[in-house]
Protein backbone atom coordinates (compact mmCIF):
# COMPACT_ATOMS: atom_id res chain seq x y z
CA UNK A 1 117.94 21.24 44.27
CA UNK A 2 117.60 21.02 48.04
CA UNK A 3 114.86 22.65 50.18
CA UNK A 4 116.19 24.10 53.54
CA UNK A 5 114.23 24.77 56.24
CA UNK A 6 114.85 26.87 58.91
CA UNK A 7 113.13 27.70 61.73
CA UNK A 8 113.62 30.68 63.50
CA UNK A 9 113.73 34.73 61.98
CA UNK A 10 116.17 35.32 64.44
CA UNK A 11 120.19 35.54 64.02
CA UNK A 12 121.13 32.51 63.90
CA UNK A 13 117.91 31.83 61.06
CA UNK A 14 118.87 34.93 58.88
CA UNK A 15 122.92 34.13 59.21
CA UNK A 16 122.26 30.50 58.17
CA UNK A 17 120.10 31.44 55.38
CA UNK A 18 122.66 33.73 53.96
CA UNK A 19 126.03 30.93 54.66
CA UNK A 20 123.37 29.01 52.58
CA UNK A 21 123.05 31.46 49.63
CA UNK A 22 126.76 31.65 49.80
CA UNK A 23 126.96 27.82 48.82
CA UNK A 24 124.04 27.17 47.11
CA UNK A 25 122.64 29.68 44.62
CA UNK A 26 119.83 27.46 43.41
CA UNK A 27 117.85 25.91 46.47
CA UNK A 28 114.67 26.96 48.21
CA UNK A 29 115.35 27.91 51.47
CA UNK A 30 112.23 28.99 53.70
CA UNK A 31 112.57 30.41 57.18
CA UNK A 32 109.57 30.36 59.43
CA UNK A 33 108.64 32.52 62.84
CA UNK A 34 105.93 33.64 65.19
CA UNK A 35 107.36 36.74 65.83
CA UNK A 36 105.02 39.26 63.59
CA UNK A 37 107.96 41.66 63.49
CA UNK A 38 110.28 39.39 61.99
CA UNK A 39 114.03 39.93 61.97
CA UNK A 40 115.11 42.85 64.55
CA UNK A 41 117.89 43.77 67.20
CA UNK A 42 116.98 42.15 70.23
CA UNK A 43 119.52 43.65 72.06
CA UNK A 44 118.54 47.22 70.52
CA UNK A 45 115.28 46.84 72.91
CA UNK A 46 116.89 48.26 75.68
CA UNK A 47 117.79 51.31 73.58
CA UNK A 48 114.71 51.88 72.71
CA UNK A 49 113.34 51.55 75.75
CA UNK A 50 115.38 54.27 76.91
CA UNK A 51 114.78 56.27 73.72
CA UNK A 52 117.89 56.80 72.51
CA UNK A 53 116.99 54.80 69.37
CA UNK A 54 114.45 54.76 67.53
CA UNK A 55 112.06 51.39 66.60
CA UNK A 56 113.26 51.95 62.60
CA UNK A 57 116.81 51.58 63.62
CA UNK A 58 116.08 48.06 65.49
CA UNK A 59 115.52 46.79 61.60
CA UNK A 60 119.00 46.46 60.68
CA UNK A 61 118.43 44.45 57.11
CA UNK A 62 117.54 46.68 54.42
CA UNK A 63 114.58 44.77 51.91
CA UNK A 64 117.30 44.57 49.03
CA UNK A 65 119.25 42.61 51.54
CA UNK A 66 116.19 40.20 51.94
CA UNK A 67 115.27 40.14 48.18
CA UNK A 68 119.38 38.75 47.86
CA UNK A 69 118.60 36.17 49.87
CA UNK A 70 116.02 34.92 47.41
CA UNK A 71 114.64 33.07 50.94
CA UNK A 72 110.68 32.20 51.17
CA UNK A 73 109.49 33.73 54.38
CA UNK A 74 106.37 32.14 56.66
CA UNK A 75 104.93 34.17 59.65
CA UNK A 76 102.92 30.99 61.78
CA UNK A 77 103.88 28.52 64.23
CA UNK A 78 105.75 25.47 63.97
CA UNK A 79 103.02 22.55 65.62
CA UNK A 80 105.36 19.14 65.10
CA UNK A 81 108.40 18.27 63.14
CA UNK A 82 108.28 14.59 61.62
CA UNK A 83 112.29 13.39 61.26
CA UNK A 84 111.38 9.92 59.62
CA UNK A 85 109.08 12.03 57.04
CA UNK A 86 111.39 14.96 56.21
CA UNK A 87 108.67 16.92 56.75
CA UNK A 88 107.26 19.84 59.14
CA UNK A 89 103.50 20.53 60.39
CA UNK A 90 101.70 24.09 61.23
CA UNK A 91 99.71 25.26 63.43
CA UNK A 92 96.90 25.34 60.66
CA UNK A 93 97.74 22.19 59.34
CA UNK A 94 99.44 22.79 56.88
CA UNK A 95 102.85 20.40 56.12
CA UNK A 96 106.13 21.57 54.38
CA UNK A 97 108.88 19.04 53.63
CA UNK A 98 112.92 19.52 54.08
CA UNK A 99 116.00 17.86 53.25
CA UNK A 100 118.06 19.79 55.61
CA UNK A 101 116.11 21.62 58.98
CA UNK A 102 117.55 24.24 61.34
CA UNK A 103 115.96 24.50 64.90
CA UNK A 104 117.09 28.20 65.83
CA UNK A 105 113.71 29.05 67.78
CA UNK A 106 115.85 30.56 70.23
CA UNK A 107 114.72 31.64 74.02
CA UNK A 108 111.84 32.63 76.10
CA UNK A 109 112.12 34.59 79.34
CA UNK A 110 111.61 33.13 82.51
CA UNK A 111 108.10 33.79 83.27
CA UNK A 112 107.22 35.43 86.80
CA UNK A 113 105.88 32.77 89.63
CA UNK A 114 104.23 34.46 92.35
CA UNK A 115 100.63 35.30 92.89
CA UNK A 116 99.38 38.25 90.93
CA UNK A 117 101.91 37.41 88.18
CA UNK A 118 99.05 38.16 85.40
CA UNK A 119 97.67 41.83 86.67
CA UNK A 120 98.11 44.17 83.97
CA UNK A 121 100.93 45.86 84.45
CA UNK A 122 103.59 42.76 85.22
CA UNK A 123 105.89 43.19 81.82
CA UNK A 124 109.31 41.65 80.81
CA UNK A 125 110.95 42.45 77.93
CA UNK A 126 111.26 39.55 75.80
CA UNK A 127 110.28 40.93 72.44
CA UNK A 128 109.04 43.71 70.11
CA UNK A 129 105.66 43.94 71.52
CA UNK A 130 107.22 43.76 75.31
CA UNK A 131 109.10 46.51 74.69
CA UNK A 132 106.03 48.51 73.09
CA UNK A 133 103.73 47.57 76.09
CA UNK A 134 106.09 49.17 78.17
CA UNK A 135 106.57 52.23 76.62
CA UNK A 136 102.45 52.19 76.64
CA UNK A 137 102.40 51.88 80.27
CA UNK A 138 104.56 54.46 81.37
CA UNK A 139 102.77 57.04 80.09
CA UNK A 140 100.43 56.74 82.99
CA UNK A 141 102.83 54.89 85.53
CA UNK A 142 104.56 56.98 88.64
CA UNK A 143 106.53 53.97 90.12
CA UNK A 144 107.70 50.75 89.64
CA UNK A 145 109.04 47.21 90.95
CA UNK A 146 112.12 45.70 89.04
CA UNK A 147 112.80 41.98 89.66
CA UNK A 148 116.25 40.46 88.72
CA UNK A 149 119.60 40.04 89.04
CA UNK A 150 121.43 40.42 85.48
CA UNK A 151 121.64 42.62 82.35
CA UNK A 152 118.08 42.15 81.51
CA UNK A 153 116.49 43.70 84.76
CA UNK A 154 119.16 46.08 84.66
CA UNK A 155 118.12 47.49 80.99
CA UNK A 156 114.39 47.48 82.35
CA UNK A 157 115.03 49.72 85.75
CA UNK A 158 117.35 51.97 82.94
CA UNK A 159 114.40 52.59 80.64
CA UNK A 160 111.49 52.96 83.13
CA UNK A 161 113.99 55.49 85.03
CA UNK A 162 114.45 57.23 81.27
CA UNK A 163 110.82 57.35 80.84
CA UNK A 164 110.63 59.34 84.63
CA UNK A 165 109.46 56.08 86.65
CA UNK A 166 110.28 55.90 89.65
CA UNK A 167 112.21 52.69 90.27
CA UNK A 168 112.22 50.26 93.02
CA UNK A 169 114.71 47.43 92.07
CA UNK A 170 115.35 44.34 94.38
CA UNK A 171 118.13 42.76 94.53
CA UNK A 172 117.98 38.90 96.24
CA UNK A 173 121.94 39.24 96.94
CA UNK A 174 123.91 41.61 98.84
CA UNK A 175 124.99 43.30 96.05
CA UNK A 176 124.23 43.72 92.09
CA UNK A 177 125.24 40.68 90.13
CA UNK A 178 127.58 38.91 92.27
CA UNK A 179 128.33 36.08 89.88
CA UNK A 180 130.65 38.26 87.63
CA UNK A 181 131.40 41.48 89.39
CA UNK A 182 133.49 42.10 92.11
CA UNK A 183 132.54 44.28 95.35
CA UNK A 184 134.50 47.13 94.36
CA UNK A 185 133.02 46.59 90.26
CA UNK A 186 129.20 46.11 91.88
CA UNK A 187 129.15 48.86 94.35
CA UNK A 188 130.23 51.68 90.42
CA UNK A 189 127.06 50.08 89.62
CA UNK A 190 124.89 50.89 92.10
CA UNK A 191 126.52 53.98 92.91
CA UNK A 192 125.27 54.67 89.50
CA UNK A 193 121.81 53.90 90.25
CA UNK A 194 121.45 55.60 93.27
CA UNK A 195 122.64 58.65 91.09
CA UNK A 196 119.76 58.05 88.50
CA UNK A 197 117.25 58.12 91.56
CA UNK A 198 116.54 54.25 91.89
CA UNK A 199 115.98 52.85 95.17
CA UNK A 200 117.91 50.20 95.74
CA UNK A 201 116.58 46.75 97.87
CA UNK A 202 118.90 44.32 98.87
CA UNK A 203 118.80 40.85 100.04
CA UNK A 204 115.09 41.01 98.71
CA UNK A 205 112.84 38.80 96.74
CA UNK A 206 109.26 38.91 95.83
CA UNK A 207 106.42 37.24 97.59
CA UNK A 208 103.32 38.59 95.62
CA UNK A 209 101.95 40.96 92.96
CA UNK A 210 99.44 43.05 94.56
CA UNK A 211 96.21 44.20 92.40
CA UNK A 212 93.30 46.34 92.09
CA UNK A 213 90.57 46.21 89.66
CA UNK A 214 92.92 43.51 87.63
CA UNK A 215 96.03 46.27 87.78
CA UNK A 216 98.82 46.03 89.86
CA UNK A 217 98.84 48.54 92.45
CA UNK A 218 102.13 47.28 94.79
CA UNK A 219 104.20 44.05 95.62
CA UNK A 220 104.98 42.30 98.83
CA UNK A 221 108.27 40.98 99.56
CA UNK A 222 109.09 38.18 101.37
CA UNK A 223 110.09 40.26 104.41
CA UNK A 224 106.23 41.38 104.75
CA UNK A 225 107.32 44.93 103.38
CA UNK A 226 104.79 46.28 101.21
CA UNK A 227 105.32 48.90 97.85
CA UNK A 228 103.30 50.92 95.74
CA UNK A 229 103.59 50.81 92.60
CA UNK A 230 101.87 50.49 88.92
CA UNK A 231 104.39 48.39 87.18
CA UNK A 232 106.23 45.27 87.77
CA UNK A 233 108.81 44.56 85.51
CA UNK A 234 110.78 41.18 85.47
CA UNK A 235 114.39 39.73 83.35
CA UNK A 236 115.03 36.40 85.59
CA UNK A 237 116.49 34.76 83.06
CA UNK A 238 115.47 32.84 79.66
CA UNK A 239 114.60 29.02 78.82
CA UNK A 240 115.74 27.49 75.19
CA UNK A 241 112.70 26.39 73.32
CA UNK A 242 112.84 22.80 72.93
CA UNK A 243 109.63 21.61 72.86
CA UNK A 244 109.73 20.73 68.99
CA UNK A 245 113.01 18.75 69.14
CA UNK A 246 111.73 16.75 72.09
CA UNK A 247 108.72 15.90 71.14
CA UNK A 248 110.68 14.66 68.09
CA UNK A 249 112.98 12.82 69.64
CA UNK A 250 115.60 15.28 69.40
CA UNK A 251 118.49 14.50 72.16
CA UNK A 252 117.95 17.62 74.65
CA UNK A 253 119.78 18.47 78.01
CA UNK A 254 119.45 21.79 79.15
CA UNK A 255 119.06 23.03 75.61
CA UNK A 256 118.96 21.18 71.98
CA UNK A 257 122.52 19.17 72.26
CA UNK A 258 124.69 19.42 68.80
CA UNK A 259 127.88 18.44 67.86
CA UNK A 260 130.72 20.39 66.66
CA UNK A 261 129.04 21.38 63.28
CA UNK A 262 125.80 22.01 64.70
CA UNK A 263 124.22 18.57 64.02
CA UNK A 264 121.55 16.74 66.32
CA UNK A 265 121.45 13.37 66.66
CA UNK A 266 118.86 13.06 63.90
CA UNK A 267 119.91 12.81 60.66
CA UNK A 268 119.62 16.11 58.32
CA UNK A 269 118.14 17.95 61.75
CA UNK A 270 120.91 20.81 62.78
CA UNK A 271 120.69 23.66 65.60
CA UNK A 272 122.02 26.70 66.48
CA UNK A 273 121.66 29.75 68.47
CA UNK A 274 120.09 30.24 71.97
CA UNK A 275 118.39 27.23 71.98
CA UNK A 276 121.15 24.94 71.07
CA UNK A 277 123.44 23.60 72.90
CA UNK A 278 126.88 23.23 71.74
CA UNK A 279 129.90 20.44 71.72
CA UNK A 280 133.05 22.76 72.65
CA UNK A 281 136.00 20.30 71.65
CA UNK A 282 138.37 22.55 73.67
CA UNK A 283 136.84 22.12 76.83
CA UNK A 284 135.47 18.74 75.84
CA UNK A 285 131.89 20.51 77.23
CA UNK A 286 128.19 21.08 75.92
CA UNK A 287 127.63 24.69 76.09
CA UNK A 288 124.65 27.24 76.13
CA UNK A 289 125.43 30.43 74.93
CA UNK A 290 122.66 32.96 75.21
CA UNK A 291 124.88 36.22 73.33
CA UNK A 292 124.07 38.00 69.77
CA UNK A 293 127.60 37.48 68.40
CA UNK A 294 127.85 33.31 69.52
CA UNK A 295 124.43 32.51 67.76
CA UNK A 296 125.42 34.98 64.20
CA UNK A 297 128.44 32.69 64.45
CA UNK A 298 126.55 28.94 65.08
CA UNK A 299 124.12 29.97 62.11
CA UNK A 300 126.84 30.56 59.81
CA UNK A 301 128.41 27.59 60.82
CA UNK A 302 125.29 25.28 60.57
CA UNK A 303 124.18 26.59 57.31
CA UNK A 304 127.24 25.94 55.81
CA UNK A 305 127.39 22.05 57.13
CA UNK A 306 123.62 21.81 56.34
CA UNK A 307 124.74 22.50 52.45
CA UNK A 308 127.61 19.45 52.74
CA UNK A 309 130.45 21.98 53.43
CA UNK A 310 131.75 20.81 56.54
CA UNK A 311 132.78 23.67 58.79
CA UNK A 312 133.40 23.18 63.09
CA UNK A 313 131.84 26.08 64.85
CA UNK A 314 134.90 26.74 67.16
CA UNK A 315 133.70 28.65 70.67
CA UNK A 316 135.50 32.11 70.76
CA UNK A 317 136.30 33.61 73.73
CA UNK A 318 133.42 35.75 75.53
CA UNK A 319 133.25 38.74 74.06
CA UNK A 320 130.05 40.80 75.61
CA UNK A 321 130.09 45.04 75.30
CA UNK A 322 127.28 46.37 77.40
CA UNK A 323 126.19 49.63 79.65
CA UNK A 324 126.12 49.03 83.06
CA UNK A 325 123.88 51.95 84.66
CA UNK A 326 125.05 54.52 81.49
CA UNK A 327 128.16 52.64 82.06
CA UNK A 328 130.33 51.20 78.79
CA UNK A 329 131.32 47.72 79.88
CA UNK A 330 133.49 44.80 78.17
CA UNK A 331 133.48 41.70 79.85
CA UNK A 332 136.33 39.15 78.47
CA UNK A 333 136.85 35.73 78.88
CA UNK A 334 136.35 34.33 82.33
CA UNK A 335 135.81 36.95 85.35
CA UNK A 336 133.99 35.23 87.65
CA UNK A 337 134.72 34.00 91.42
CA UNK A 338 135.93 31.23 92.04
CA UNK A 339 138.27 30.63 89.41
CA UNK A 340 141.80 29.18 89.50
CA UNK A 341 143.68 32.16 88.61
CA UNK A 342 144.39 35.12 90.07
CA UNK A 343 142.45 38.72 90.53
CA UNK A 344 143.98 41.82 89.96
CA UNK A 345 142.04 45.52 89.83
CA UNK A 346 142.65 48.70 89.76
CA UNK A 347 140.25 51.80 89.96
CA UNK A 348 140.81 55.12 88.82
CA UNK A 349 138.78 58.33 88.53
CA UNK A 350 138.78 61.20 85.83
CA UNK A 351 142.26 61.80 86.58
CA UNK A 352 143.56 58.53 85.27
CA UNK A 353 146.10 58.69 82.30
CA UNK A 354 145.17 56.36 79.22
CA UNK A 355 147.72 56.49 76.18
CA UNK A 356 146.75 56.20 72.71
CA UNK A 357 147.38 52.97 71.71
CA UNK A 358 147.46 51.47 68.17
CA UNK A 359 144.17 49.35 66.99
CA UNK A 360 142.00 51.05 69.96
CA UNK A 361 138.64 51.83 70.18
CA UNK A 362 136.54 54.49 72.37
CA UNK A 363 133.10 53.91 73.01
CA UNK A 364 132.60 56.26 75.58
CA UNK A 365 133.78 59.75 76.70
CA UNK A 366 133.75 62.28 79.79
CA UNK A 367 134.42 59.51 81.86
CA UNK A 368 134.00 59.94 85.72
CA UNK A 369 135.21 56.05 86.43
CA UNK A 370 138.01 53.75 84.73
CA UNK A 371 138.32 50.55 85.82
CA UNK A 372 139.92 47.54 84.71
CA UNK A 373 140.07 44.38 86.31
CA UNK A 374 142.28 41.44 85.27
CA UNK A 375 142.17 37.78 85.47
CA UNK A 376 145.64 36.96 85.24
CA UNK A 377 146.90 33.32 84.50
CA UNK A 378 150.61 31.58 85.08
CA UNK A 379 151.29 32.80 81.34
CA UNK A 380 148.19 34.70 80.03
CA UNK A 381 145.23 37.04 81.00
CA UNK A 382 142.35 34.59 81.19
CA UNK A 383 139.93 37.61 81.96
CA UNK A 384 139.18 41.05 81.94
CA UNK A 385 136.34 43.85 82.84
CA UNK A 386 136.76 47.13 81.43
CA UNK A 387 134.76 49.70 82.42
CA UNK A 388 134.59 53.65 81.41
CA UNK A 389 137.32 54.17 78.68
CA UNK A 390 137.17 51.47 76.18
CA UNK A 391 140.57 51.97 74.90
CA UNK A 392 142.41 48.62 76.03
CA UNK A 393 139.24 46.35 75.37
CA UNK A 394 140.32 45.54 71.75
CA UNK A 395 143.87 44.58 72.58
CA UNK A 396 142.61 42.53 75.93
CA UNK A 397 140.59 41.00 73.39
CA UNK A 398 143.28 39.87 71.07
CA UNK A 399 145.72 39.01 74.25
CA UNK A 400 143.03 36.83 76.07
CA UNK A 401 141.49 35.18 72.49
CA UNK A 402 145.01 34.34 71.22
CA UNK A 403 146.60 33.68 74.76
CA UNK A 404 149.73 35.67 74.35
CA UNK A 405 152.26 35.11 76.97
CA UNK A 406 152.45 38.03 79.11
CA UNK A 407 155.48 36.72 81.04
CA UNK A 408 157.38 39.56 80.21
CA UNK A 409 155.11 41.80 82.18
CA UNK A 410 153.55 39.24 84.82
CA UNK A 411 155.47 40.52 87.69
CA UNK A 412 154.35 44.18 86.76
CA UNK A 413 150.96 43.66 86.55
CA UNK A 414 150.96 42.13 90.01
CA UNK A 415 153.00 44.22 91.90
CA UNK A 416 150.74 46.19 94.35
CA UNK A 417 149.17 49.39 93.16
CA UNK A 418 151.14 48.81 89.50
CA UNK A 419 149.54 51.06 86.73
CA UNK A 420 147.99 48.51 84.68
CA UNK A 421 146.36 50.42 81.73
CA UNK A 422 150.10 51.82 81.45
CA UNK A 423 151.84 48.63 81.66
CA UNK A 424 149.37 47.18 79.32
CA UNK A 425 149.36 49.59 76.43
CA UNK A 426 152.95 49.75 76.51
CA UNK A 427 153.14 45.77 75.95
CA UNK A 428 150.23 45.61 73.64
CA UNK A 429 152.11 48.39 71.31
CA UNK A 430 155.12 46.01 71.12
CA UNK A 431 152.96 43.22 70.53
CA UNK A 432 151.14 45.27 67.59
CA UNK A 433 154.67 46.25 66.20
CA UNK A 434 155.63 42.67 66.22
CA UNK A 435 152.90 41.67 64.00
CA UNK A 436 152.91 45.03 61.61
């Protein structure tokens, strides 16, 4: 028998625990975290910040699904891992030894670094008890300062302005999230915003945290402006926690560097998840991924290698569903600037026709905005954002993961002002009959 370690509740922890139990009916396997709430939805937060779920439903394993695992669960604090020792130390003391460890620790947020960054009041939303501080403080909170550029500070101005807090968000750019949207795909989103009664600041950053009686009471940009306010909330972006695999001599970049099956350079010692960072063999890269789906599929992968059963963990192409300002988005593959391919978009309203399409999916209704952007290679789509009517985001998926040559319709999709969700489902329904 074999004693696996894993540390980490998160999943990557639990879906390495259970590729583990798949193998190996007999071993220990004990999985230990600081978080006092365990295994949750981290991405649920945001829904619950909004209050359209509630904290139950964040809980998605059931206890008979833990009590299958037949897995040994510590709440405490990793202090030291000892490689040459096969054994781990805790906070208290206490030592536990291994024959096969998982680092899946995951991410912390970027912490705020300005003066008045510790008034009561400054919140980011990081965790369970983040998200419950929050909700705490807006029960007494009129207005508030939202710092960021990304999804994160985007889910924090959506649930203060759900909890009736008036939001001030700052944008350092010219526009919302410039790295992946286009104009036309930025300006829906703030459109959106302005519509949910956010003001919007752009091209500015934060200088200070303002406070009174240890409670923040405003900010002051960098410009010298000055706003009131009782809450400052923050989502500037996360740091893997390394900290344990350095100090053990762990080989570390910008997060814990692996090979293809999730090994580190020291023997028995895997990683997976946010915090690791992964050898891609088809771009011949070392990747961070910081998504739900990518870290499920690195903990399946590692737990099966850590029982002997070698398995690559094979990089799929991005795959993210989110809500952009009530907004259903897909984002696909690559969509940002600067690429070598080239853009295509197209916008349309309420009036826009989408056909029903086999192997579709609809995640939204009563749309007021469609739009679908394409990255579009010599041969293949490379990239897509669709936003509204979430019809065509399965088949882009397929079509983009499985690079199906759209030469037969190239020349559509590019002629000017060509109806692409037509074109589209008209080629993917061929494509589906081909394979059916």
């Amino acid at each position: 028998m074999s004693q696996y370690v894993i540390i980490g509740t998160g999943v990557a922890g639990l879906a390495a625990a259970e590729s583990i139990r798949s193998v190996d009916k007999q071993s220990t396997i004990t999985l230990i975290g600081d978080d006092p709430h365990g295994y949750y939805s981290r991405p649920g937060l945001a829904y619950f910040l909004t209050g359209e779920t509630d904290q139950s439903m964040l809980f998605p394993f059931h206890p008979k699904e833990f009590e299958a695992l037949q897995a040994r669960f510590v709440r405490g604090t990793v202090s030291r891992v000892h490689p040459e020792q096969h054994r781990i130390e805790m906070s208290d003391g206490k030592t536990m030894p291994y024959d096969r460890l998982l680092l899946a620790m995951g991410s912390v947020a970027v912490r705020l670094n300005v003066p008045g960054a510790q008034l009561e009041g400054v919140v980011k939303l990081d965790h369970m008890d983040d998200a419950r501080q929050i909700v705490s403080l807006t029960r007494r909170a009129r207005s508030a300062v939202v710092v960021g550029g990304g999804i994160t500070a985007l889910e924090l101005a959506e649930g203060l302005a759900a909890r009736k807090v008036k939001v001030n968000f700052l944008i350092r750019s010219d526009r919302y999230w410039g790295n992946v949207l286009d104009q036309l795909e930025s300006t829906i989103v703030e459109h959106k915003l302005k519509e949910h009664g956010m003001n919007l600041h752009y091209k500015s950053d934060l200088a200070e945290v303002l406070g009174k009686g240890g409670r923040v009471c405003g900010v002051r940009l960098v410009s010298g402006q000055e706003i009131k306010c009782e809450m400052v909330a923050y989502g500037i972006g996360v740091r893997p926690r390394m900290n344990l695999a350095m100090e053990a001599g762990v080989a570390c970049d910008r997060g814990i560097l692996v090979n293809e099956y999730l090994q580190t350079n020291v023997l028995d010692i895997f990683a997976a998840g946010d915090v690791a960072q992964v050898f891609d063999p088809a771009s011949g890269r070392s990747l961070l991924d910081s998504l739900w789906a990518p870290a499920r599929d690195q903990g399946r992968a590692a737990g099966l290698n850590m029982t002997g059963k070698p398995t690559v963990y094979i990089k799929q192409v991005p795959f993210n569903v989110t809500r952009l300002a009530g907004l259903t988005t897909t984002i696909i593959g690559v969509v940002g600037p600067g690429k070598d391919v080239e853009s295509y978009a197209i916008a349309r309203g309420d009036s826009e026709t989408w056909q029903v399409i086999p192997d579709a999916i609809i995640a939204q209704a009563d749309f007021d905005v469609n739009h679908l952007r394409l990255m579009v290679g010599k041969k293949t789509i490379v990239g897509a954002i669709v936003m509204g009517d979430q019809k065509l985001s399965s088949p882009l998926q397929v079509l983009i993961r499985e690079e199906v040559d759209i030469s037969p319709i190239r020349d559509q999709l590019i002629t000017p002002n060509a109806p692409l969700s037509d074109i589209l489902a008209k080629f993917w329904s061929q494509v589906y009959a081909s394979r059916n």
